[in-house]
Protein backbone atom coordinates (compact mmCIF):
# COMPACT_ATOMS: atom_id res chain seq x y z
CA UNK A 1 8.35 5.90 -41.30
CA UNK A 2 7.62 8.84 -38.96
CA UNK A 3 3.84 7.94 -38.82
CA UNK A 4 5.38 4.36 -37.81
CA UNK A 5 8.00 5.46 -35.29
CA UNK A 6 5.48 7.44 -33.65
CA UNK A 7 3.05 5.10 -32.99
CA UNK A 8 6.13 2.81 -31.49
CA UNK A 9 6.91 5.53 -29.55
CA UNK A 10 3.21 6.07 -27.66
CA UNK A 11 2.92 2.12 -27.49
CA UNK A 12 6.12 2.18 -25.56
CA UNK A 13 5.08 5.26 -23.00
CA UNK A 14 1.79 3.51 -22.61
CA UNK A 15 3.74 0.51 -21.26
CA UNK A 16 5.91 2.24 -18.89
CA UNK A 17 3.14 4.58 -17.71
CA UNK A 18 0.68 0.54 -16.62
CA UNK A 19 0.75 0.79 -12.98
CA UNK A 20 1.37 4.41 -12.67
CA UNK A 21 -1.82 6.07 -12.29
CA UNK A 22 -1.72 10.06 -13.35
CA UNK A 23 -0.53 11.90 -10.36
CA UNK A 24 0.52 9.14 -8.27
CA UNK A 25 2.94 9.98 -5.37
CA UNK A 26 5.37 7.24 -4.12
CA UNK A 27 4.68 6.39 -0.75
CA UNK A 28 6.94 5.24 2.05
CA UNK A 29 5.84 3.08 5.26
CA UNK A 30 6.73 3.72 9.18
CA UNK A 31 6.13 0.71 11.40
CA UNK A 32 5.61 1.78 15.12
CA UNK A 33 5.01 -0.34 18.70
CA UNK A 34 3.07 1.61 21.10
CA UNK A 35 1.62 -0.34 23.51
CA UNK A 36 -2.71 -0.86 22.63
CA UNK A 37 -2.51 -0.40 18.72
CA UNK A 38 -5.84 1.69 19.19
CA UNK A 39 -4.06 4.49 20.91
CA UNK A 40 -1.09 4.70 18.08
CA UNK A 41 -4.02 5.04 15.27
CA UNK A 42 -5.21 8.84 15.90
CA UNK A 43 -1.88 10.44 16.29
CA UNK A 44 -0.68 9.35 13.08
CA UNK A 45 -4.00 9.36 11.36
CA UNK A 46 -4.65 12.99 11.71
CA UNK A 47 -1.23 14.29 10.27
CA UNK A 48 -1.61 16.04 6.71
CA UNK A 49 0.56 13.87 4.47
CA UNK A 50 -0.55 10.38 6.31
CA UNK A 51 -2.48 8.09 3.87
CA UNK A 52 -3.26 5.01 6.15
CA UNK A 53 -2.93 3.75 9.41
CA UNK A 54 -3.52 -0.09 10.18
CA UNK A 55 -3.09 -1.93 13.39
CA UNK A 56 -1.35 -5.36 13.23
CA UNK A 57 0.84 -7.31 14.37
CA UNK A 58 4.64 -7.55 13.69
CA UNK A 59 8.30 -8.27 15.23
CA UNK A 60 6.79 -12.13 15.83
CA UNK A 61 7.52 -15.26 14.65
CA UNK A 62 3.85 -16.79 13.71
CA UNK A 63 2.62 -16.61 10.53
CA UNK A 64 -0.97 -14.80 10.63
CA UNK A 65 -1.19 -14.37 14.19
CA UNK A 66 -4.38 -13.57 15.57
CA UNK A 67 -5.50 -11.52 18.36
CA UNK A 68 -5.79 -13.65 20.69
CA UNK A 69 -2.62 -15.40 20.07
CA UNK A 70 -0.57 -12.08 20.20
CA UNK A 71 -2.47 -11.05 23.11
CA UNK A 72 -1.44 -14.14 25.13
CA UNK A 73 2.07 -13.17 24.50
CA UNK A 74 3.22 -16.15 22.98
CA UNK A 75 4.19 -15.44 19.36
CA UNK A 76 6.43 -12.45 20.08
CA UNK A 77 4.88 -9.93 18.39
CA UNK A 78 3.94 -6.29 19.54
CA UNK A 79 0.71 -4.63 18.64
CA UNK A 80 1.29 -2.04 16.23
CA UNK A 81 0.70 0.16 13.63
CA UNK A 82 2.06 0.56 9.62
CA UNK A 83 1.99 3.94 8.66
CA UNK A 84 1.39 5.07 4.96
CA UNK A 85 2.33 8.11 3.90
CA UNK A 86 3.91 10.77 1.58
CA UNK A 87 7.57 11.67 1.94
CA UNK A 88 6.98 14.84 -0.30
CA UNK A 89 3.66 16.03 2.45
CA UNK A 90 5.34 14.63 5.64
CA UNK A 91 8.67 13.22 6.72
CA UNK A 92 10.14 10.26 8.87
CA UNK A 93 11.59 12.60 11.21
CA UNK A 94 8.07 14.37 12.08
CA UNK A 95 6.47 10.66 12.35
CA UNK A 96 9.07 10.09 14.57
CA UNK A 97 8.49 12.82 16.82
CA UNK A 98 4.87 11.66 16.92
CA UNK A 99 5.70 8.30 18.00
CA UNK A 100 7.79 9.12 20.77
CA UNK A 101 5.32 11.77 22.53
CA UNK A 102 2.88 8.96 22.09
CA UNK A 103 4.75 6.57 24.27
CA UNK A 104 6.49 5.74 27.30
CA UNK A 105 10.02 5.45 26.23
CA UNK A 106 11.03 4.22 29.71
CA UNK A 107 8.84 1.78 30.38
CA UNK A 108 10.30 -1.95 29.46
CA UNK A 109 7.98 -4.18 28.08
CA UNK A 110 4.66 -2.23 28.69
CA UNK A 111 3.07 0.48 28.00
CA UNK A 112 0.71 2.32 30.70
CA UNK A 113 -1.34 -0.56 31.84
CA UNK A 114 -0.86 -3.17 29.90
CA UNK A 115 2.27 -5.37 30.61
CA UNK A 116 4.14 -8.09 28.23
CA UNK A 117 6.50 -7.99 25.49
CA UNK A 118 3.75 -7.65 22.84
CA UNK A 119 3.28 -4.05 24.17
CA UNK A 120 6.63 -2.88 24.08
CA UNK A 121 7.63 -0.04 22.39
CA UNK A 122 9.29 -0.42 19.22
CA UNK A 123 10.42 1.50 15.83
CA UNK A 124 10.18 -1.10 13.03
CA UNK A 125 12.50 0.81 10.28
CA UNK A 126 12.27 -0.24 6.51
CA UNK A 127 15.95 0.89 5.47
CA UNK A 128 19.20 2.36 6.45
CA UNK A 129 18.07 6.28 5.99
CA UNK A 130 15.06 5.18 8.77
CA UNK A 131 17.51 3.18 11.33
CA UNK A 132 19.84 6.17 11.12
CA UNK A 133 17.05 8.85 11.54
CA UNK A 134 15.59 6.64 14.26
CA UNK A 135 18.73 6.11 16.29
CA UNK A 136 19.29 10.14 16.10
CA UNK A 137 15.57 10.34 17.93
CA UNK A 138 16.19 8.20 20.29
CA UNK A 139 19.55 9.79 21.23
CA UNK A 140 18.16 12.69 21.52
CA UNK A 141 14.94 11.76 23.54
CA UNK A 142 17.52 10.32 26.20
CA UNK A 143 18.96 13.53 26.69
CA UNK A 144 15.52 14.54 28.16
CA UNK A 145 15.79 11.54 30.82
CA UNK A 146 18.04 10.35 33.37
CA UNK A 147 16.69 6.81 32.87
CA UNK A 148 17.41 4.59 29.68
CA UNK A 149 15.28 4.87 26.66
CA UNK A 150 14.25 1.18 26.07
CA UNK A 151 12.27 1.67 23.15
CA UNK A 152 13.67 -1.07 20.55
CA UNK A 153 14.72 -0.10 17.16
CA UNK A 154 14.64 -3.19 14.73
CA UNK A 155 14.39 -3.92 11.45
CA UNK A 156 11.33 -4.79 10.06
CA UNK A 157 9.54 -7.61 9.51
CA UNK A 158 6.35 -9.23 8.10
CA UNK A 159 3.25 -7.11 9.32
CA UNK A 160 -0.03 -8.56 9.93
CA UNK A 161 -3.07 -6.98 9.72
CA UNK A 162 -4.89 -6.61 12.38
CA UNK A 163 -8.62 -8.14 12.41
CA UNK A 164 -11.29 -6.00 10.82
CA UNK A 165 -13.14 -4.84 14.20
CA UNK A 166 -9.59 -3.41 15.49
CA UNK A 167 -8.98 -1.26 13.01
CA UNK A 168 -10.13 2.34 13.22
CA UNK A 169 -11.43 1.84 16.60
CA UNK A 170 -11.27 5.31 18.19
CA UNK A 171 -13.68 5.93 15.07
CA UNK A 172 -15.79 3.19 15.69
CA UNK A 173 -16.02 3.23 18.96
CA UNK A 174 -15.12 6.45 20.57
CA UNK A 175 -16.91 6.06 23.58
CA UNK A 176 -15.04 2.47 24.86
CA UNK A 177 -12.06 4.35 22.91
CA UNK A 178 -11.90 7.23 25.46
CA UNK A 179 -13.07 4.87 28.76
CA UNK A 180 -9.94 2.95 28.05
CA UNK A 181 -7.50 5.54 27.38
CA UNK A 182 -8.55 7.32 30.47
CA UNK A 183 -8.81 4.27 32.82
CA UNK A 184 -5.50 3.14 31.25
CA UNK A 185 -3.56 6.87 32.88
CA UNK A 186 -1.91 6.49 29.17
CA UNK A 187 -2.89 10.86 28.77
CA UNK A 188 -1.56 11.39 32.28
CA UNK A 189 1.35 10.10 32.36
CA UNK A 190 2.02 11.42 28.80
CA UNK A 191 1.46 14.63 30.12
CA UNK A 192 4.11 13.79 33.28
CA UNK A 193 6.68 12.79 30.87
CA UNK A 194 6.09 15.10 27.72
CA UNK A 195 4.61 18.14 28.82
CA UNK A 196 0.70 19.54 28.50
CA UNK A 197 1.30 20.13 24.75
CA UNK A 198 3.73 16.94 24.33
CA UNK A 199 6.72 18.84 24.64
């Protein structure tokens, strides 16, 4: 009988442990507008404790938008990016603090030079802990200004992917990547509102 409830036993662990690879670490997701989705990729890509950063699509009502579509601002979505990462390398509250010296938390609608709602700013949050932690940020990054922080906090939505050659851009193409950050003023008037170090 002990030969039999032991091989019971490992056929049950063996069926909890499907899906679970050795190791693993649960992951959470932070959904961020920004304005151009290729300048909200590096920030967040560089942090120790970020697994994946896509640009998309989300806070829209098409299904499957496409670029172009988005980009026309007719489908109500704002470029964006999902972040992956690990809650036991890297908290919300840090991503947070990325986001916002990332952005122009004053600007309505746009971000540097490119106007329309699909640019807006926007924190996408995935549960009560993030809307809570997000609307402590954003009180406290008013404090810094006399005008209102317009940055939208929302809850999210279906994200869409983003098409293939948008993704990783500032990887792929550094050198357009950097002409259209700096022709965009996005690092100068970061600096005016943040500081030189984003502070």
């Amino acid at each position: 009988m002990k030969r039999a409830s032991c091989t019971i036993g490992l056929a049950l662990a063996g069926l909890l442990m499907i899906g679970l690879p050795a190791g693993a670490a649960p992951t959470a997701h932070a959904t961020f507008a920004g304005g151009c989705f290729w300048c909200m990729v590096h920030p967040f890509d560089q942090l120790p404790g970020v697994i994946s950063v896509t640009s998309g699509y989300t806070g829209g009502s098409k299904q499957k938008p496409t670029y172009e579509e988005v980009s026309s601002g007719g489908t109500g979505h704002a470029e964006s990016v999902d972040v992956v990462y690990d809650p036991a390398k890297i908290s919300y509250e840090k991503l947070l603090d990325v986001f916002w010296k990332n952005i122009d938390p004053l600007a309505k609608d746009y971000q540097f030079c490119d106007h329309g709602t699909q640019y807006r700013s926007g924190i996408f949050v995935h549960d009560e802990n993030q809307r809570k932690l997000a609307e402590a940020s954003k009180a406290a990054v008013q404090k810094r200004f006399k005008q209102p922080v317009v940055t939208e906090i929302t809850p999210a939505s279906t994200f869409w992917p983003a098409e293939g050659y948008h993704q990783d851009y500032y990887k792929k193409n550094p050198l357009r990547y950097g002409f259209y950050r700096n022709a965009c003023g996005r690092d100068a008037r970061l600096k005016q509102l943040w500081g030189a170090g984003g502070e």
